[in-house]
PDB file of N, CA and C in Angstrom:
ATOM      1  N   UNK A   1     173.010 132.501  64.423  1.00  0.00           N
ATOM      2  CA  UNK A   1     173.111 131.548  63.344  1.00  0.00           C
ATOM      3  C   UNK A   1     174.575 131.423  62.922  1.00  0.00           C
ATOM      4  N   UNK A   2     174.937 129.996  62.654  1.00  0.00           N
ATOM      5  CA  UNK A   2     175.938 129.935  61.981  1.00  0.00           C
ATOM      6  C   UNK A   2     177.174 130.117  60.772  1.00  0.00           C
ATOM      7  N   UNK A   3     177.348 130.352  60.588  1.00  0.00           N
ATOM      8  CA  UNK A   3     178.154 131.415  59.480  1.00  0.00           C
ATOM      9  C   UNK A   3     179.417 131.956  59.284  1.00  0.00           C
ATOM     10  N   UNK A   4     179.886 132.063  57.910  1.00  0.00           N
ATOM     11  CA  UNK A   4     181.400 132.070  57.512  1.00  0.00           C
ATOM     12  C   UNK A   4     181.671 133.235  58.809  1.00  0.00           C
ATOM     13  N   UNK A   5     181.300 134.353  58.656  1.00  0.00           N
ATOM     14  CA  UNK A   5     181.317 135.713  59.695  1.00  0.00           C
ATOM     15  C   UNK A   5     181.440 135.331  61.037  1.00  0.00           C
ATOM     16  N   UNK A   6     181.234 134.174  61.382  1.00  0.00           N
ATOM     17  CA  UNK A   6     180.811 134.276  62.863  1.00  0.00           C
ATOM     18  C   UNK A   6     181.612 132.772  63.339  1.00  0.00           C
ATOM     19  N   UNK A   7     181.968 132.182  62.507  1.00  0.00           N
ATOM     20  CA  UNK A   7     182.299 130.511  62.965  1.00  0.00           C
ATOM     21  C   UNK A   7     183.533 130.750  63.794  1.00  0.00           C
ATOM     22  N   UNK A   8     184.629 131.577  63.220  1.00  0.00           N
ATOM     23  CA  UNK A   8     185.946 131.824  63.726  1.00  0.00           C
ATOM     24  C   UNK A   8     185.896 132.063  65.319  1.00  0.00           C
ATOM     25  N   UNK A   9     184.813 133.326  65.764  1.00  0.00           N
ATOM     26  CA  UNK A   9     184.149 133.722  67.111  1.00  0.00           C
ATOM     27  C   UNK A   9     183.956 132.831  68.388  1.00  0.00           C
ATOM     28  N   UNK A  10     182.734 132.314  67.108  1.00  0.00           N
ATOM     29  CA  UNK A  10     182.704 130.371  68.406  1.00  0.00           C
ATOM     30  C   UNK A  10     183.479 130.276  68.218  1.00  0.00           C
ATOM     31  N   UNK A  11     184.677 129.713  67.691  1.00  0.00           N
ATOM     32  CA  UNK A  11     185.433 128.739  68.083  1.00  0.00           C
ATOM     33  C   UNK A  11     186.691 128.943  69.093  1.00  0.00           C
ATOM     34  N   UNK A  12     186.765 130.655  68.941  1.00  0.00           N
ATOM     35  CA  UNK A  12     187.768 130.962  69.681  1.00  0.00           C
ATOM     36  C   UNK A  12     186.965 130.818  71.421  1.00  0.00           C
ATOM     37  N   UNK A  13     185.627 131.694  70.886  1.00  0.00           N
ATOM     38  CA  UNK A  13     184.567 131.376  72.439  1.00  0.00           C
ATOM     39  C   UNK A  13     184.916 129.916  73.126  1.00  0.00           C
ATOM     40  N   UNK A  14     184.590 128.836  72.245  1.00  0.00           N
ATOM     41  CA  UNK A  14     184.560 128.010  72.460  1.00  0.00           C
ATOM     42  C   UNK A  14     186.102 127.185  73.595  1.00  0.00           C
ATOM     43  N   UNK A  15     187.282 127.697  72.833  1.00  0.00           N
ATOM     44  CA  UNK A  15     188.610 127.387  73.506  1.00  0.00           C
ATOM     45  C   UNK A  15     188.832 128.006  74.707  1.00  0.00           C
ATOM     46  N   UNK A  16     188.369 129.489  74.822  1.00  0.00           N
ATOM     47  CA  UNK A  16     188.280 130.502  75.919  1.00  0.00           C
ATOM     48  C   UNK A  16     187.627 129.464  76.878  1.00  0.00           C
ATOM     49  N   UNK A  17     186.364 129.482  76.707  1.00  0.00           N
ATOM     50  CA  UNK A  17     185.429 128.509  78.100  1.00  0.00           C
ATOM     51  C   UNK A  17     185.900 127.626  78.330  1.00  0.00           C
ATOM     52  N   UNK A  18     186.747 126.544  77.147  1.00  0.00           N
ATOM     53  CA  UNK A  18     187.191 125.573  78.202  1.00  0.00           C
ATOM     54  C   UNK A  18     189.134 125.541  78.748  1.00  0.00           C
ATOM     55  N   UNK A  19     189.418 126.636  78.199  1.00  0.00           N
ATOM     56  CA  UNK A  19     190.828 127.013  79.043  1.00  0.00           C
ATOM     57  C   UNK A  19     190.201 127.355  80.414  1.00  0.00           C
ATOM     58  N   UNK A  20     189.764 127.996  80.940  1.00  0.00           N
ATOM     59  CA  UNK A  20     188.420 128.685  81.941  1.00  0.00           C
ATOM     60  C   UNK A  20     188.281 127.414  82.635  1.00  0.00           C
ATOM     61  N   UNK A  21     187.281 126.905  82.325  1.00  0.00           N
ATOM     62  CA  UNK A  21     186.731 125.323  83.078  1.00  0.00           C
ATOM     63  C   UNK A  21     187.869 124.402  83.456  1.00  0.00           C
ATOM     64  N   UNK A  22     188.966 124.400  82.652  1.00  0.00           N
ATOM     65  CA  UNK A  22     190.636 123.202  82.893  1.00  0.00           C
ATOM     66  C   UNK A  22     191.413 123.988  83.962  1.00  0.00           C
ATOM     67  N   UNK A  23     191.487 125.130  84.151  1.00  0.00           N
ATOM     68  CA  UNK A  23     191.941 126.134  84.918  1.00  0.00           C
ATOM     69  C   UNK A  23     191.359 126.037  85.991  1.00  0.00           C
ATOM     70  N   UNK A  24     190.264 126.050  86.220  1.00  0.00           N
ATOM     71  CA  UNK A  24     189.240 126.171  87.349  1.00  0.00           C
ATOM     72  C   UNK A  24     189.247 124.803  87.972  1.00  0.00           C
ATOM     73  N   UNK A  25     189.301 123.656  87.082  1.00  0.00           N
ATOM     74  CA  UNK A  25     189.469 122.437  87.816  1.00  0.00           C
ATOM     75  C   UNK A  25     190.408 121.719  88.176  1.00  0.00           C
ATOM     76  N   UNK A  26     191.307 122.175  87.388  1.00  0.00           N
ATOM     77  CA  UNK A  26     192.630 122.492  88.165  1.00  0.00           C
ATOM     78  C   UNK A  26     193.320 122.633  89.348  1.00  0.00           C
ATOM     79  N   UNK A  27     192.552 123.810  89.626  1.00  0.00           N
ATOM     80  CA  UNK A  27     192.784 124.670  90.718  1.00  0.00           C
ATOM     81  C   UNK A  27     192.030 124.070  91.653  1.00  0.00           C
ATOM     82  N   UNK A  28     190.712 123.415  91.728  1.00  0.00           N
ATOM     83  CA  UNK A  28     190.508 122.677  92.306  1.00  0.00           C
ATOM     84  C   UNK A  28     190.902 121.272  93.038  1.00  0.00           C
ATOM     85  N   UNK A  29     191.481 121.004  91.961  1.00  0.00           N
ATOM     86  CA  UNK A  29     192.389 119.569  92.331  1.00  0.00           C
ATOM     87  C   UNK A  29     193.423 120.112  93.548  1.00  0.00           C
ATOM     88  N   UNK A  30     194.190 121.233  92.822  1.00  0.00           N
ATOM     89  CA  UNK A  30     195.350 121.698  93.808  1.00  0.00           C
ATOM     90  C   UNK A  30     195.166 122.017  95.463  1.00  0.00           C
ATOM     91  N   UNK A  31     193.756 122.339  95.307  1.00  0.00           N
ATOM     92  CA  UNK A  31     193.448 122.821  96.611  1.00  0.00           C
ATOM     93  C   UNK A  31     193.023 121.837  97.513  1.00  0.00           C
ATOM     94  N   UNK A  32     192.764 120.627  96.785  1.00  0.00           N
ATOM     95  CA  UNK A  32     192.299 119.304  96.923  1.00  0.00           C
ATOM     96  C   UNK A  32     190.699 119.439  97.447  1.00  0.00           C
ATOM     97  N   UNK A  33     189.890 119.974  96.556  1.00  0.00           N
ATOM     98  CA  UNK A  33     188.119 120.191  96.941  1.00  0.00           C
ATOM     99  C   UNK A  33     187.665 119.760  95.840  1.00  0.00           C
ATOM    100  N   UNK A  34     187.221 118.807  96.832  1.00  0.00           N
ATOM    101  CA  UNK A  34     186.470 117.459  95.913  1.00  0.00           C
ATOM    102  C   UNK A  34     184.617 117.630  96.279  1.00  0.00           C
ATOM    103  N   UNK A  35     183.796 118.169  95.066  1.00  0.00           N
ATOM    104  CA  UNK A  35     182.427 118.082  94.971  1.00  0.00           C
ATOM    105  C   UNK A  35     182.202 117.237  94.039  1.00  0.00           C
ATOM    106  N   UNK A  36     182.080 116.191  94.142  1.00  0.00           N
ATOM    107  CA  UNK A  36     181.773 115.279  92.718  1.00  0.00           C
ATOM    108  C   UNK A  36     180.387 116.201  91.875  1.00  0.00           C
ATOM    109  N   UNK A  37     179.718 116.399  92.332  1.00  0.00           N
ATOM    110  CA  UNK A  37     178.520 117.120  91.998  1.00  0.00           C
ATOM    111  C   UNK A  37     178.750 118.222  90.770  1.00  0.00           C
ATOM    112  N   UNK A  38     179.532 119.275  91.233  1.00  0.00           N
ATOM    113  CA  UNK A  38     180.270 119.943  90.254  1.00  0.00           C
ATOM    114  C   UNK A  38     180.902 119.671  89.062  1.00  0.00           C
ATOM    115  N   UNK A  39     182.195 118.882  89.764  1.00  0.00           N
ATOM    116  CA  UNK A  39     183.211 117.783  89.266  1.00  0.00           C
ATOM    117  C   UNK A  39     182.707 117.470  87.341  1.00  0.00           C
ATOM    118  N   UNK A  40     181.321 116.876  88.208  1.00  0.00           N
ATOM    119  CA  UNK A  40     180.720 116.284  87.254  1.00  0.00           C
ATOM    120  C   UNK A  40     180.343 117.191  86.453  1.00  0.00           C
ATOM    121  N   UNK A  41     179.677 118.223  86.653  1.00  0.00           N
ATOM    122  CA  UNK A  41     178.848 119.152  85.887  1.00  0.00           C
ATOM    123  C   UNK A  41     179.987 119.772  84.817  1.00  0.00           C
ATOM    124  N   UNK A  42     181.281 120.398  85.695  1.00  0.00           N
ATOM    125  CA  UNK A  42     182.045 120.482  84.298  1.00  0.00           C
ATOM    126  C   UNK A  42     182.802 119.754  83.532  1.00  0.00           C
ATOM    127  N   UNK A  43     182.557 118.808  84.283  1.00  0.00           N
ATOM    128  CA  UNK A  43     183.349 117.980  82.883  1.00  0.00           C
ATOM    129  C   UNK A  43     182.040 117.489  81.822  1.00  0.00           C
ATOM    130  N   UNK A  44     180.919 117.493  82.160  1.00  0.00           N
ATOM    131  CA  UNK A  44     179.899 117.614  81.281  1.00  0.00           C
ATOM    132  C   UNK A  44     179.780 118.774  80.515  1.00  0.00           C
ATOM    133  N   UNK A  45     180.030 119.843  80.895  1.00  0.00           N
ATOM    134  CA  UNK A  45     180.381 120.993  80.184  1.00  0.00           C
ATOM    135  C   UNK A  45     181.755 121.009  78.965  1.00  0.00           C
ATOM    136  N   UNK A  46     182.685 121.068  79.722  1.00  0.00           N
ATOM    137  CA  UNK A  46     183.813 120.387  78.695  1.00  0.00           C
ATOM    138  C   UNK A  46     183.705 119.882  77.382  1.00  0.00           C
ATOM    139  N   UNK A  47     182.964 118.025  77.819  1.00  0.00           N
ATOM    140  CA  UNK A  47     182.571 117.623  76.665  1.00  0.00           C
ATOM    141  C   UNK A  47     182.003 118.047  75.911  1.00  0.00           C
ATOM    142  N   UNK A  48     180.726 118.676  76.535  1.00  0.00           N
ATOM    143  CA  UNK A  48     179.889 119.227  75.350  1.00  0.00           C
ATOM    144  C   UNK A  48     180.862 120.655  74.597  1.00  0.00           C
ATOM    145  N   UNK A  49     181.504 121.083  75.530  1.00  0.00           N
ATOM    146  CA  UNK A  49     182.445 122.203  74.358  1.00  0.00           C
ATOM    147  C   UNK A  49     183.500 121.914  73.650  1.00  0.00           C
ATOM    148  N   UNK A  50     184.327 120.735  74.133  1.00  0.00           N
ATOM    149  CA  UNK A  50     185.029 120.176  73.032  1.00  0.00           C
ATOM    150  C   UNK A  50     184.126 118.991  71.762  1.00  0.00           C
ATOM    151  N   UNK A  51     182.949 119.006  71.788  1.00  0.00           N
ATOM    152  CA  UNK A  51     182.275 117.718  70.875  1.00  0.00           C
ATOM    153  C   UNK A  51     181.538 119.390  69.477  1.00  0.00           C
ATOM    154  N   UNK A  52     181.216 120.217  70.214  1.00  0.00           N
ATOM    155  CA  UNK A  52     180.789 121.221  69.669  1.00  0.00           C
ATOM    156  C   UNK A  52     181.763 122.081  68.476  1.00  0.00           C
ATOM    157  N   UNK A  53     182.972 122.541  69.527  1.00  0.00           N
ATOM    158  CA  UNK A  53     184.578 122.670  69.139  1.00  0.00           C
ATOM    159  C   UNK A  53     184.837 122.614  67.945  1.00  0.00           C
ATOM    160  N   UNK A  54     184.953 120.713  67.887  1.00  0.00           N
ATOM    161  CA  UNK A  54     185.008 119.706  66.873  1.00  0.00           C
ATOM    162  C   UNK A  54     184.799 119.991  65.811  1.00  0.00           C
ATOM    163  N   UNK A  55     183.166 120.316  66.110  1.00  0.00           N
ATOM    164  CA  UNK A  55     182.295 120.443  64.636  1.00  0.00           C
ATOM    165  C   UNK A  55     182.459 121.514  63.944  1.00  0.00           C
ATOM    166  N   UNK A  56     182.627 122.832  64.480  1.00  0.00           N
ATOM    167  CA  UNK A  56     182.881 124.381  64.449  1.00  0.00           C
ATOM    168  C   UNK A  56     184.277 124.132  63.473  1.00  0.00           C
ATOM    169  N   UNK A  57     184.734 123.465  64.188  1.00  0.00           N
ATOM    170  CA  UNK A  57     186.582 123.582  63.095  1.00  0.00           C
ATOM    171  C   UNK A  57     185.907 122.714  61.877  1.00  0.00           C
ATOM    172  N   UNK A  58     185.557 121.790  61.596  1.00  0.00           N
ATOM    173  CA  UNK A  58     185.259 121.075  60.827  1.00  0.00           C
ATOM    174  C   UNK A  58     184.356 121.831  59.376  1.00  0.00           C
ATOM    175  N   UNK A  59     183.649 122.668  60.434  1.00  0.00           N
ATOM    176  CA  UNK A  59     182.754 123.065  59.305  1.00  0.00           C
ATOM    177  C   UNK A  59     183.845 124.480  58.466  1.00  0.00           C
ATOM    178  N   UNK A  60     184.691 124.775  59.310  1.00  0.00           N
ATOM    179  CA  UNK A  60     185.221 125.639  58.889  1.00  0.00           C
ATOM    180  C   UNK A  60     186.630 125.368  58.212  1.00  0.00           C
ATOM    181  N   UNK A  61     186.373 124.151  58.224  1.00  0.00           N
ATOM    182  CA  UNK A  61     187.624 123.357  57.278  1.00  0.00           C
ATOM    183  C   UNK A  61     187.047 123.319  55.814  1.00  0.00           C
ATOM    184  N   UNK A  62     185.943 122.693  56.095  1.00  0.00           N
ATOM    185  CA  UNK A  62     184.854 122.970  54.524  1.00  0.00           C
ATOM    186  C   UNK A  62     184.651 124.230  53.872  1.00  0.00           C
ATOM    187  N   UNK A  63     184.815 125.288  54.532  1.00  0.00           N
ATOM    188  CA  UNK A  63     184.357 126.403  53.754  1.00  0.00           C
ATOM    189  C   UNK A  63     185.952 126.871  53.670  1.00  0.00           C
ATOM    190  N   UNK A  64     187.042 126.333  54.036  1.00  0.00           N
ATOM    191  CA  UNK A  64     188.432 126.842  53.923  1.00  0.00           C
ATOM    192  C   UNK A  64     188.893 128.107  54.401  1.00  0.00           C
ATOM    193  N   UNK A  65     188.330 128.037  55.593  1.00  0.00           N
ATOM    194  CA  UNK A  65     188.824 128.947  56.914  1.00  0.00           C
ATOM    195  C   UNK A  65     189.843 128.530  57.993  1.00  0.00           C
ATOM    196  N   UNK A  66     190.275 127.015  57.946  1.00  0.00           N
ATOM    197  CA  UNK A  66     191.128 126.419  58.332  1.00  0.00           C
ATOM    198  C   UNK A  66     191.669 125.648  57.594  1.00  0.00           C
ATOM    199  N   UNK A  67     192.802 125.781  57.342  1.00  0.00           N
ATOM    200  CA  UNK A  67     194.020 124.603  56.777  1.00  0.00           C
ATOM    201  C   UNK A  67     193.645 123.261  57.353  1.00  0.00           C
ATOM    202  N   UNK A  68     193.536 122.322  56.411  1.00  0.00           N
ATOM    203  CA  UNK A  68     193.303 121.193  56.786  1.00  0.00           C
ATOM    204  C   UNK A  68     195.119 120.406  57.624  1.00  0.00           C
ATOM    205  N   UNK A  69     194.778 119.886  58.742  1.00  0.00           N
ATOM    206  CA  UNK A  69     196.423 119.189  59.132  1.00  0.00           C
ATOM    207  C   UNK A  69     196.894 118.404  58.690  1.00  0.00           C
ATOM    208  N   UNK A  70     198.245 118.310  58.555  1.00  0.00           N
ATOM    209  CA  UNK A  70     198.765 117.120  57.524  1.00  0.00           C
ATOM    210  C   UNK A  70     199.640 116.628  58.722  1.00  0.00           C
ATOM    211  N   UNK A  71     199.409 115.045  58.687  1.00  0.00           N
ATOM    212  CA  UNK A  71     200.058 114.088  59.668  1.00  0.00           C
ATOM    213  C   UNK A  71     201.692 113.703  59.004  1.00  0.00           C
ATOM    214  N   UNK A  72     202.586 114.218  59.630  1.00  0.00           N
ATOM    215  CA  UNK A  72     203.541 113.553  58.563  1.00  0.00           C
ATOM    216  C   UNK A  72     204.110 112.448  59.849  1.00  0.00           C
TER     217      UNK A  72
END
């Protein structure tokens, strides 16, 4: 369950898996091995961990566990 205790966790989880997955596909590109099949699967993964990410910082902007950013 979600929670002041635990939000920080995901979110770092969350950056870990997809440094991991950008790395990995990466490395794929470099090697030039192309499975669209895969391809696809993590970048479906990705999204769903950066759309998740998102929300995790967000909620933890509300409870003021993160500094909100200021655009100057």
């Amino acid at each position: 369950m979600l929670n002041k205790k635990n939000i920080m966790g995901i979110i770092q989880d969350h950056k870990d898996q997809i440094d991991e997955i950008e790395s990995e596909l990466q490395r794929a590109d470099d090697l030039n091995l192309d499975i669209p099949e895969v391809t696809r699967a993590a970048r479906n993964e990705l999204s769903y961990l950066y759309d998740n990410k998102a929300r995790y910082e967000m909620q933890a902007k509300a409870w003021g566990l993160i500094e909100e950013e200021t655009n100057v």
